[in-house]
N, C-alpha and C. Protein backbone atom coordinates (compact mmCIF):
# COMPACT_ATOMS: atom_id res chain seq x y z
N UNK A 1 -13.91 -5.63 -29.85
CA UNK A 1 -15.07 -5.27 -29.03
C UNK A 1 -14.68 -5.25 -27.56
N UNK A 2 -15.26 -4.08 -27.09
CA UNK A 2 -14.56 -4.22 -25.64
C UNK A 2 -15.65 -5.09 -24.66
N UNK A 3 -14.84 -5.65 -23.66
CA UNK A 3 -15.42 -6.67 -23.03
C UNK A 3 -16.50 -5.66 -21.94
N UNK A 4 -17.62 -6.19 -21.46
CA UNK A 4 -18.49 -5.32 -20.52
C UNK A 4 -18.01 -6.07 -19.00
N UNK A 5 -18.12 -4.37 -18.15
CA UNK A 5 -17.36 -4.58 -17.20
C UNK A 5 -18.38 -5.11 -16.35
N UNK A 6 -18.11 -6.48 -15.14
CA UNK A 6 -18.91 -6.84 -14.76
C UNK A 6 -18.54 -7.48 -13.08
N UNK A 7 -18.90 -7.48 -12.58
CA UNK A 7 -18.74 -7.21 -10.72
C UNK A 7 -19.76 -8.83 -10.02
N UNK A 8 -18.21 -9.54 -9.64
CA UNK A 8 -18.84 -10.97 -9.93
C UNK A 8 -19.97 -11.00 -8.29
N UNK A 9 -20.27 -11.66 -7.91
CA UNK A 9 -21.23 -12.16 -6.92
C UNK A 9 -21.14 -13.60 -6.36
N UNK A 10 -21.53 -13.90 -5.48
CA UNK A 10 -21.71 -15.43 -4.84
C UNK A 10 -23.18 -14.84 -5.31
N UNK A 11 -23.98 -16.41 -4.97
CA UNK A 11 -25.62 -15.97 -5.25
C UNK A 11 -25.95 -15.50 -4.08
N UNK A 12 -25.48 -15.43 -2.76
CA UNK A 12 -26.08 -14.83 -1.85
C UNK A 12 -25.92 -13.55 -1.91
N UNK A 13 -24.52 -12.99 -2.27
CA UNK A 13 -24.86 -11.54 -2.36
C UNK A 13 -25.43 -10.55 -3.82
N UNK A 14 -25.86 -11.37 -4.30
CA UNK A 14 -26.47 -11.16 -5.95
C UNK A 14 -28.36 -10.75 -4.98
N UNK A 15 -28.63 -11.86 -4.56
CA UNK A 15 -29.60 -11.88 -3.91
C UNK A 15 -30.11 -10.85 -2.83
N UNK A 16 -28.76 -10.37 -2.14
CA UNK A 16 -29.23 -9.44 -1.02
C UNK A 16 -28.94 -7.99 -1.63
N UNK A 17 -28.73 -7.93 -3.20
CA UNK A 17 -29.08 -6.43 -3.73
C UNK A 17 -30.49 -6.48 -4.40
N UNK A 18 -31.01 -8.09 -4.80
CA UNK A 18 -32.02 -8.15 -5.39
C UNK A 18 -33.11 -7.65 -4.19
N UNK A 19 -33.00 -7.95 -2.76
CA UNK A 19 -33.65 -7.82 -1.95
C UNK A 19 -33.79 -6.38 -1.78
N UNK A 20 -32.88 -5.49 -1.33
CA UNK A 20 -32.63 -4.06 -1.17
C UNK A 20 -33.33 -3.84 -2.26
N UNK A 21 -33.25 -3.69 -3.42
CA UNK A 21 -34.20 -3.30 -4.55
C UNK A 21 -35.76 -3.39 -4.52
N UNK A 22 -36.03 -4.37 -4.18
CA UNK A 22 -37.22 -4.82 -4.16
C UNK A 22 -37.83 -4.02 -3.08
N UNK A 23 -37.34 -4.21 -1.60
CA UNK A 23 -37.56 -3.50 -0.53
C UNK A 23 -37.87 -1.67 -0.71
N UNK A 24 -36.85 -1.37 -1.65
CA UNK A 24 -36.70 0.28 -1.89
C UNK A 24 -37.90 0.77 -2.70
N UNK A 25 -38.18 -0.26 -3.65
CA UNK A 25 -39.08 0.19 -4.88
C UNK A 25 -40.39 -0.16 -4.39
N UNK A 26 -40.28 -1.12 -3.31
CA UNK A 26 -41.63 -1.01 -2.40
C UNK A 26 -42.41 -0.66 -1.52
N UNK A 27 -41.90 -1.01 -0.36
CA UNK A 27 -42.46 -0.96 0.57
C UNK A 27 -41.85 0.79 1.19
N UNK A 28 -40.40 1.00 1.39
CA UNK A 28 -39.36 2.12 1.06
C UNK A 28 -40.44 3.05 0.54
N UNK A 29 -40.51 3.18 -0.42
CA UNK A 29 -41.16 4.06 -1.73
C UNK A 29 -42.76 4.69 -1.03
N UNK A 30 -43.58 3.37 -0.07
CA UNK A 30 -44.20 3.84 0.03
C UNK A 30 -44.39 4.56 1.09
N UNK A 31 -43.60 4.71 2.29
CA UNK A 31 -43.20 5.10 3.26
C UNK A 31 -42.95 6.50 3.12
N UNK A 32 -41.98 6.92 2.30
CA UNK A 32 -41.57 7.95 1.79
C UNK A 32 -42.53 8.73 1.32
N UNK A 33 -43.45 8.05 0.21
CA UNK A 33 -44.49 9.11 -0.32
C UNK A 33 -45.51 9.19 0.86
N UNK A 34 -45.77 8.51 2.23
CA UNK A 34 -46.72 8.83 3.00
C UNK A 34 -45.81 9.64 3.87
N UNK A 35 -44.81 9.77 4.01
CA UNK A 35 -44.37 11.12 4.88
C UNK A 35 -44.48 12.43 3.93
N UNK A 36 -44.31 11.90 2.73
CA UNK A 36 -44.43 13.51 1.88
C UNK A 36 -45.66 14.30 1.94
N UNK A 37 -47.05 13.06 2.20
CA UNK A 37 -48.53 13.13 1.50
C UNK A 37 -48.64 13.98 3.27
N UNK A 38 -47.99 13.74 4.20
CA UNK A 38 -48.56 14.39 5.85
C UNK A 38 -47.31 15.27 5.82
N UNK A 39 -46.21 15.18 5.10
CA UNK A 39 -45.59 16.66 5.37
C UNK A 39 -46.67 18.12 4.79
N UNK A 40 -47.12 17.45 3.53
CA UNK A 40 -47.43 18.42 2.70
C UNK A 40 -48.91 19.17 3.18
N UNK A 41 -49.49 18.12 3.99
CA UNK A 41 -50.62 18.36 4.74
C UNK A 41 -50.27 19.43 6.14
N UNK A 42 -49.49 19.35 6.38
CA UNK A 42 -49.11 20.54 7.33
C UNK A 42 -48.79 21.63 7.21
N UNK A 43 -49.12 22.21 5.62
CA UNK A 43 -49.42 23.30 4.98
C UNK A 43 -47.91 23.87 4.74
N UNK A 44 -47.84 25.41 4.53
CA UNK A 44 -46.67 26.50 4.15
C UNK A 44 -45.21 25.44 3.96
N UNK A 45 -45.18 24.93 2.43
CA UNK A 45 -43.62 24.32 2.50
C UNK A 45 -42.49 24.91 2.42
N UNK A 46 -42.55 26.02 2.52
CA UNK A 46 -41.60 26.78 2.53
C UNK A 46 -40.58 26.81 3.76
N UNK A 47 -41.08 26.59 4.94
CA UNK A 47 -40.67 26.43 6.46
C UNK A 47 -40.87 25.40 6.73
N UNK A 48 -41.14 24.04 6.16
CA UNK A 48 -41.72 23.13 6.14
C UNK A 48 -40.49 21.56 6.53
N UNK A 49 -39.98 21.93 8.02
CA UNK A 49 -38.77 20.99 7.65
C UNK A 49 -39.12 19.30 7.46
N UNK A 50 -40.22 18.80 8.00
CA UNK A 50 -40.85 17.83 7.39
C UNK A 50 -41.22 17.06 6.39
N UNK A 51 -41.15 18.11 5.51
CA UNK A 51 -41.65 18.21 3.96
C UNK A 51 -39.76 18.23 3.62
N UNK A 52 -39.37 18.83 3.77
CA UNK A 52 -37.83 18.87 3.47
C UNK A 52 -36.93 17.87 3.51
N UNK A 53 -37.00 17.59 4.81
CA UNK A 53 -36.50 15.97 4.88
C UNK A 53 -37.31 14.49 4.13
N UNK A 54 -38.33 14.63 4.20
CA UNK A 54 -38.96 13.48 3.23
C UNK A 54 -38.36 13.87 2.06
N UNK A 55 -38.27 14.80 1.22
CA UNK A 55 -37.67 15.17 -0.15
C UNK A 55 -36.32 14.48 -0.15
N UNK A 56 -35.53 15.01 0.94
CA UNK A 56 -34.12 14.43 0.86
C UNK A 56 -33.83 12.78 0.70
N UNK A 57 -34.83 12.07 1.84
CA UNK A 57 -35.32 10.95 1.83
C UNK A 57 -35.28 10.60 0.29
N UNK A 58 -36.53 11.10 -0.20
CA UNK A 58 -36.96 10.51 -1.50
C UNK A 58 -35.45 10.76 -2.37
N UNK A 59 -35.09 11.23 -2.51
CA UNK A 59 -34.61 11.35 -3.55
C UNK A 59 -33.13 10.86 -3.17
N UNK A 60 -32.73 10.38 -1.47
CA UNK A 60 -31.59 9.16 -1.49
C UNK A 60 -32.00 7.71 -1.94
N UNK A 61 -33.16 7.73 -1.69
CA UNK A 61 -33.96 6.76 -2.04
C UNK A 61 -33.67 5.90 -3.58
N UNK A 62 -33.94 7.39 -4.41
CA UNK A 62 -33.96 7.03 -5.85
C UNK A 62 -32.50 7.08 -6.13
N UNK A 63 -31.80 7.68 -5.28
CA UNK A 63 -30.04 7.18 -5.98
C UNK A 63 -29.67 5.95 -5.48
N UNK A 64 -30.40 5.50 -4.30
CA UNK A 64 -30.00 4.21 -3.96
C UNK A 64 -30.51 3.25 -4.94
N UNK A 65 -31.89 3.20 -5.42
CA UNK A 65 -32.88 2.13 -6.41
C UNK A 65 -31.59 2.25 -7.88
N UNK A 66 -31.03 3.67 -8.09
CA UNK A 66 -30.46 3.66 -9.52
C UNK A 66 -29.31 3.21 -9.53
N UNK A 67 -28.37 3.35 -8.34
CA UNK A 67 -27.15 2.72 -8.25
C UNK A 67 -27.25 0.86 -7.95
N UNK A 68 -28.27 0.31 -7.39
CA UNK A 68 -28.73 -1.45 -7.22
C UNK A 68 -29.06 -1.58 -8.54
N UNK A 69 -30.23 -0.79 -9.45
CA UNK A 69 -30.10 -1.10 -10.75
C UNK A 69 -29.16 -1.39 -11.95
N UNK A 70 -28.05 -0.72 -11.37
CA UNK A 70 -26.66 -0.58 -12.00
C UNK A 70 -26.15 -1.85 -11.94
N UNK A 71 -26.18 -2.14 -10.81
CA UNK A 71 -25.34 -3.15 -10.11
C UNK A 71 -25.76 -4.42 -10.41
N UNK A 72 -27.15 -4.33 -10.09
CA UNK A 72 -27.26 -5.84 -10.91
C UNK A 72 -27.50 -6.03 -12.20
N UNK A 73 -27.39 -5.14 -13.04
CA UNK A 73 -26.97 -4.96 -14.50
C UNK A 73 -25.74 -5.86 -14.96
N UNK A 74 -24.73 -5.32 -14.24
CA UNK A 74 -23.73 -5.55 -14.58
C UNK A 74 -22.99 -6.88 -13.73
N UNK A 75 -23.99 -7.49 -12.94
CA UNK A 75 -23.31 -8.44 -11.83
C UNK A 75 -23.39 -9.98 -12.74
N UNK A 76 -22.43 -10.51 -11.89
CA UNK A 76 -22.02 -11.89 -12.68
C UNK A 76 -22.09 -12.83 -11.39
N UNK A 77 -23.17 -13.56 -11.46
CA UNK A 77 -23.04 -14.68 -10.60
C UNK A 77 -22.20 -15.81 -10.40
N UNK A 78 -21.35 -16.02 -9.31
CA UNK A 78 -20.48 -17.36 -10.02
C UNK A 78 -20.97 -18.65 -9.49
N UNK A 79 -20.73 -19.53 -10.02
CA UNK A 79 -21.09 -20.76 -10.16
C UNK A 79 -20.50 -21.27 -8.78
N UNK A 80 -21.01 -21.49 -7.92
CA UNK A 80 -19.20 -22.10 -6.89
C UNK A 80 -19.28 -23.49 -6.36
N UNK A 81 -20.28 -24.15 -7.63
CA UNK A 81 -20.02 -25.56 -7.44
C UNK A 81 -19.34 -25.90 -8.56
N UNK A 82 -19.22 -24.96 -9.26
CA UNK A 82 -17.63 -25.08 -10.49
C UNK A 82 -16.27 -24.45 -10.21
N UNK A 83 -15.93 -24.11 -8.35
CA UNK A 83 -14.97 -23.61 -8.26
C UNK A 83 -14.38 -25.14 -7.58
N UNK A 84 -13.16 -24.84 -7.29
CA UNK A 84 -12.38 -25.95 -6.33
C UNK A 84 -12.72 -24.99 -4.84
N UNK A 85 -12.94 -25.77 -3.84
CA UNK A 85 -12.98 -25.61 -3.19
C UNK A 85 -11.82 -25.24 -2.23
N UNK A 86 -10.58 -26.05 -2.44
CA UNK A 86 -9.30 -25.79 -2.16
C UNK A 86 -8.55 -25.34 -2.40
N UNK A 87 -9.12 -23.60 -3.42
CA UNK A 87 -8.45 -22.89 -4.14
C UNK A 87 -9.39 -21.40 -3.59
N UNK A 88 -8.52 -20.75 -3.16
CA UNK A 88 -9.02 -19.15 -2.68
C UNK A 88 -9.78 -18.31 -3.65
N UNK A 89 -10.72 -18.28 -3.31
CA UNK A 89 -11.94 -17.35 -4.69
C UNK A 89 -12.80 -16.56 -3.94
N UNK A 90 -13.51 -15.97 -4.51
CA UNK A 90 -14.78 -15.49 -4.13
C UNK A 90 -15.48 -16.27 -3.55
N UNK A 91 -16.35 -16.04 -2.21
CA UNK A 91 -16.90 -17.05 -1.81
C UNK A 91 -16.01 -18.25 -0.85
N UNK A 92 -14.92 -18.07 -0.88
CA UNK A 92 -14.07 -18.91 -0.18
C UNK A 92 -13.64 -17.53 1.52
N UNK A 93 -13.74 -18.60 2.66
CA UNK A 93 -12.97 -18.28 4.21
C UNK A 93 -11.63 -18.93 3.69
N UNK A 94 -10.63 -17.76 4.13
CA UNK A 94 -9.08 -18.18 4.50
C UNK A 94 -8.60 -18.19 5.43
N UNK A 95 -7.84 -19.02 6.17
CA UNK A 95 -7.31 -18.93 7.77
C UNK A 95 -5.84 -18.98 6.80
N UNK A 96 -5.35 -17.41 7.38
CA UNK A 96 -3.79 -17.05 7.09
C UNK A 96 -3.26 -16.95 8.35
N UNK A 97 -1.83 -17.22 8.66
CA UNK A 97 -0.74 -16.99 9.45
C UNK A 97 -0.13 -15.62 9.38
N UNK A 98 -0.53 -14.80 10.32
CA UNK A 98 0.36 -13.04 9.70
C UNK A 98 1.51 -13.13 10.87
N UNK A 99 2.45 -13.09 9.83
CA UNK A 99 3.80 -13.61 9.89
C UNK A 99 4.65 -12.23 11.12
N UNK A 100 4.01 -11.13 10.60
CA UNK A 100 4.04 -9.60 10.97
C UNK A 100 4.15 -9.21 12.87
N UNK A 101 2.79 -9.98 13.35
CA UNK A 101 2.25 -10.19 14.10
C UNK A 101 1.79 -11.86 14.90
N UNK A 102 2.44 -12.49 14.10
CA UNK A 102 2.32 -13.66 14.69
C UNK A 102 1.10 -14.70 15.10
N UNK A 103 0.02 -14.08 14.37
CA UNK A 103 -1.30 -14.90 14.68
C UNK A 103 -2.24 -15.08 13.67
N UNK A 104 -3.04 -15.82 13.61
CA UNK A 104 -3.85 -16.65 12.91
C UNK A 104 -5.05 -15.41 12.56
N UNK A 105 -5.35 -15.45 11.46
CA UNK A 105 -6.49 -14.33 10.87
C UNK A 105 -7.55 -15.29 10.20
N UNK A 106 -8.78 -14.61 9.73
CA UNK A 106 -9.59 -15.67 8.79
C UNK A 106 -10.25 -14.61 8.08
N UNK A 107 -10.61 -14.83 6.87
CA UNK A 107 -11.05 -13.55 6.19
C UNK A 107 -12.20 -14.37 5.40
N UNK A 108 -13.23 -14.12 4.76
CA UNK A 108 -14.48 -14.88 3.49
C UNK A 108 -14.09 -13.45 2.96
N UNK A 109 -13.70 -13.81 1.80
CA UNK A 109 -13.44 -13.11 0.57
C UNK A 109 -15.33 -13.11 -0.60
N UNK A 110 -15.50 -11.79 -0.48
CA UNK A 110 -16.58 -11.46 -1.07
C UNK A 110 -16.58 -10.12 -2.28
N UNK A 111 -17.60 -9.92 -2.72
CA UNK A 111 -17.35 -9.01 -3.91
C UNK A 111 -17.50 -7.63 -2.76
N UNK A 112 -16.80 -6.50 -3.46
CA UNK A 112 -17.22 -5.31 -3.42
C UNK A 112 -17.98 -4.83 -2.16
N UNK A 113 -19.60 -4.76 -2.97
CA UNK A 113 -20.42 -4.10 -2.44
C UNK A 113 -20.81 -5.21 -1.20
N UNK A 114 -20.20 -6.79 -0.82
CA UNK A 114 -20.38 -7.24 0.31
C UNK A 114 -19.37 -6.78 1.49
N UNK A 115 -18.54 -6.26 1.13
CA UNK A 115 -17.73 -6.07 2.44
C UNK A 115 -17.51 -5.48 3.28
N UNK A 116 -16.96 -6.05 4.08
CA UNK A 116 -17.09 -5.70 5.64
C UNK A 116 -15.77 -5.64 6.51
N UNK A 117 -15.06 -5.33 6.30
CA UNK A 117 -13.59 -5.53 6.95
C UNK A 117 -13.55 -5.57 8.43
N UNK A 118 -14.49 -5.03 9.34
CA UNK A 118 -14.67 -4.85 10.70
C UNK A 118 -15.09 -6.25 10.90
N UNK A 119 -15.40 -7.25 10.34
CA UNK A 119 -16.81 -8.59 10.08
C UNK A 119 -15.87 -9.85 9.59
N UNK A 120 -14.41 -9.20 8.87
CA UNK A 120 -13.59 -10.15 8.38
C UNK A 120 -14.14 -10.79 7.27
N UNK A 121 -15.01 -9.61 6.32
CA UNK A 121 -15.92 -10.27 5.06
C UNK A 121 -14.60 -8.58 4.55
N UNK A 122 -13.81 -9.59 3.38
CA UNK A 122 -12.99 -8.43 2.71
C UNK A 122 -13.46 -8.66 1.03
N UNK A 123 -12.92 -8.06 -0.03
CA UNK A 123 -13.26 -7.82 -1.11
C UNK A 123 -12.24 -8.26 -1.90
N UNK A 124 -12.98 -9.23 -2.96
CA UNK A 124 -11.66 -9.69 -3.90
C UNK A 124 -10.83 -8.42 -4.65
N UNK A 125 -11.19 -7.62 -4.06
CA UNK A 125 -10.30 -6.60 -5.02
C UNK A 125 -9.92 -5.89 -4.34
N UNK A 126 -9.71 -6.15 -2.73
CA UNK A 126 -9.00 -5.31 -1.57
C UNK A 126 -7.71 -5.69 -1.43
N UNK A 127 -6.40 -5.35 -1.63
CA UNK A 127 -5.03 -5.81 -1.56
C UNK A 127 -5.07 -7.12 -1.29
N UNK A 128 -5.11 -7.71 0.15
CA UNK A 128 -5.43 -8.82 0.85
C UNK A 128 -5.97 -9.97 0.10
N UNK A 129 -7.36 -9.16 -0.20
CA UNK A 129 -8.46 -10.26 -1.32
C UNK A 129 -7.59 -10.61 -2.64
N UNK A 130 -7.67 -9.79 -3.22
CA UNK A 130 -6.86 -9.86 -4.54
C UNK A 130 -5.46 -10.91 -4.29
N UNK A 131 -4.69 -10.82 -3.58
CA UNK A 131 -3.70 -11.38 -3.35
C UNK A 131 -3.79 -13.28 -3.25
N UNK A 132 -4.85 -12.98 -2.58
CA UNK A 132 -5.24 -14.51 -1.76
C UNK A 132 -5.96 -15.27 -3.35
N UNK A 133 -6.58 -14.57 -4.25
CA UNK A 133 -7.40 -15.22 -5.20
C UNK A 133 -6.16 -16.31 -5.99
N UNK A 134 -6.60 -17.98 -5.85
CA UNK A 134 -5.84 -18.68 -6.57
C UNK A 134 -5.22 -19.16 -5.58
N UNK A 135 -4.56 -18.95 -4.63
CA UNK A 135 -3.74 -19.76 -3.53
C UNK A 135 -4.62 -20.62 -2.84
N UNK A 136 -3.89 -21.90 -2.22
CA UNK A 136 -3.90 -22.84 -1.55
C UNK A 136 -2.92 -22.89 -0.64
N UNK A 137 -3.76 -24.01 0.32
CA UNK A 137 -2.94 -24.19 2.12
C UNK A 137 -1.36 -24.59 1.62
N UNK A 138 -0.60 -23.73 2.33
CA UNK A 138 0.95 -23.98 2.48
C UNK A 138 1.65 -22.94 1.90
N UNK A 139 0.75 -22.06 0.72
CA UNK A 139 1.49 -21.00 0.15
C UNK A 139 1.71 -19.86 0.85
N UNK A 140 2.69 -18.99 0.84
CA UNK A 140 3.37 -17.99 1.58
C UNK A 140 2.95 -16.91 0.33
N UNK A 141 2.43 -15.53 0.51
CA UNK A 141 1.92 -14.40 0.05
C UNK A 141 2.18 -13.61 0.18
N UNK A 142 3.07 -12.51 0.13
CA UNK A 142 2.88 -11.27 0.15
C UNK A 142 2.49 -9.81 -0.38
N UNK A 143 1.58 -9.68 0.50
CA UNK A 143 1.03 -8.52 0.00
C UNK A 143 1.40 -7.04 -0.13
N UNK A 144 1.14 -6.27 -1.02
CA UNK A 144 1.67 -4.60 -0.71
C UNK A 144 0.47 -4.21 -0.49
N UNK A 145 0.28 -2.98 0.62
CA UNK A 145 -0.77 -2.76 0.90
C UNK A 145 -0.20 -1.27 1.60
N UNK A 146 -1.32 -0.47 1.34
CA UNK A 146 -0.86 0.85 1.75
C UNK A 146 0.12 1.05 3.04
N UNK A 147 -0.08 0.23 3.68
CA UNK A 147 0.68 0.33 5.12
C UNK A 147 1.88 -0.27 5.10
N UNK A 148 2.79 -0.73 3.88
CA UNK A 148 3.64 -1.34 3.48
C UNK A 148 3.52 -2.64 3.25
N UNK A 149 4.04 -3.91 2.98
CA UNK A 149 4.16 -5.54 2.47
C UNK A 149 3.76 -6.30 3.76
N UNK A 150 2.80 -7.24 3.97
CA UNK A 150 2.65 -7.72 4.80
C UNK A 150 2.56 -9.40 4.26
N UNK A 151 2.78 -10.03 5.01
CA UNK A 151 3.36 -11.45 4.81
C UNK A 151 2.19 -12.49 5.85
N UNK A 152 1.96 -13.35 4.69
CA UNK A 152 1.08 -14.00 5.41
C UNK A 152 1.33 -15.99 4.49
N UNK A 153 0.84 -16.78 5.86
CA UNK A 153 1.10 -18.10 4.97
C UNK A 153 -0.27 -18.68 4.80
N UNK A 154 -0.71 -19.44 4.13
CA UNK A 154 -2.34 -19.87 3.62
C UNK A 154 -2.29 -21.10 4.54
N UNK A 155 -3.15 -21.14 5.58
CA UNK A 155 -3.02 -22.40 6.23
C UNK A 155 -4.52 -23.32 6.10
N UNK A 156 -5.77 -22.21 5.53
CA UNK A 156 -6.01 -23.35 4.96
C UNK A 156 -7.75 -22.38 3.87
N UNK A 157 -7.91 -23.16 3.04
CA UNK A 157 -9.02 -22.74 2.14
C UNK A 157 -10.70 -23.04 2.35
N UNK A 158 -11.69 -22.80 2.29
CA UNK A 158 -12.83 -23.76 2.30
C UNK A 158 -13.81 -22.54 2.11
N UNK A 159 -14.51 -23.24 1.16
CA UNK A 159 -16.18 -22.82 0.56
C UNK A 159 -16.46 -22.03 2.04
N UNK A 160 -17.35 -20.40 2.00
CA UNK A 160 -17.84 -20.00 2.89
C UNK A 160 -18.94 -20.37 3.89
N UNK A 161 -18.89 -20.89 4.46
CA UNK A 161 -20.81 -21.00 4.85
C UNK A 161 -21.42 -19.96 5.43
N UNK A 162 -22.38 -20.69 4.43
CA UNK A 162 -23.13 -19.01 4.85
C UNK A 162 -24.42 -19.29 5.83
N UNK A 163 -24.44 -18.07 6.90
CA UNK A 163 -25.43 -18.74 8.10
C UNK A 163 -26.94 -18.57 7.69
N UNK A 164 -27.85 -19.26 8.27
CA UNK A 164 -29.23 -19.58 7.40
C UNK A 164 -29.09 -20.78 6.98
């Protein structure tokens, strides 16, 4: 039986697609149908760019609601008071040494659809992320990464905090 493919989460970011969803199918939704209900009131839709763009609206709308539906279908919350804390996971900040360049980096390793690379929120399944999953402070890493092998040492691990 094949295993179902599934796209893990911290609960905070499990939560902030539950939010987007909720937001889209609501309040979103109704926004949208009141620009449609005064596009359509401004008569001839044919020339109607008002009416045109609410359509487009609506209906990014509904690929956005079907693709969050997807997503939290298939999402796996992890536990991360059953992780070690002193072990690089999801949900874990890393302060690495880039060996390359000579200075201190920090990355919170998050799923996927949380990341942010400009924010130093990267993706367990981004070269970097992937690499780091399982290491602890003192280990030396190297990564391949489109831009060639970059070398980095783990100087140290810890649970993310998250602000709020």
């Amino acid at each position: 039986m094949e295993k179902k493919k599934t796209t893990k989460y911290t609960a905070e970011g499990y939560q902030a697609l539950v939010d987007e969803l909720n937001y889209l199918k609501g309040e979103k939704t109704e926004e949208v149908k009141n620009s449609l209900a005064f596009a359509r009131s401004l008569g001839d839709l044919s020339e109607n760019s008002e009416y045109d763009a609410a359509k487009d609206e609506q209906g990014q709308v509904a690929a956005r609601i079907s693709e969050l539906e997807e997503l939290i279908k298939i999402a796996e919350i992890i536990d991360e008071n059953e992780l070690d804390e002193n072990v690089a996971n999801l949900g874990s900040t890393i302060r690495l040494f880039d060996e390359e360049f000579e200075e201190e980096v920090e990355y919170a390793i998050v799923s996927t659809n949380e990341a942010d690379p400009m924010s130093g929120r990267i993706s367990d399944r981004s070269p970097i992320g992937a690499a780091m999953i399982g290491k602890t402070a003192g280990d030396e890493v190297q990564v391949e990464t489109p831009g060639g092998v970059l070398k980095f040492k783990v100087l140290k691990v810890e649970r993310t905090k998250n602000a709020g």
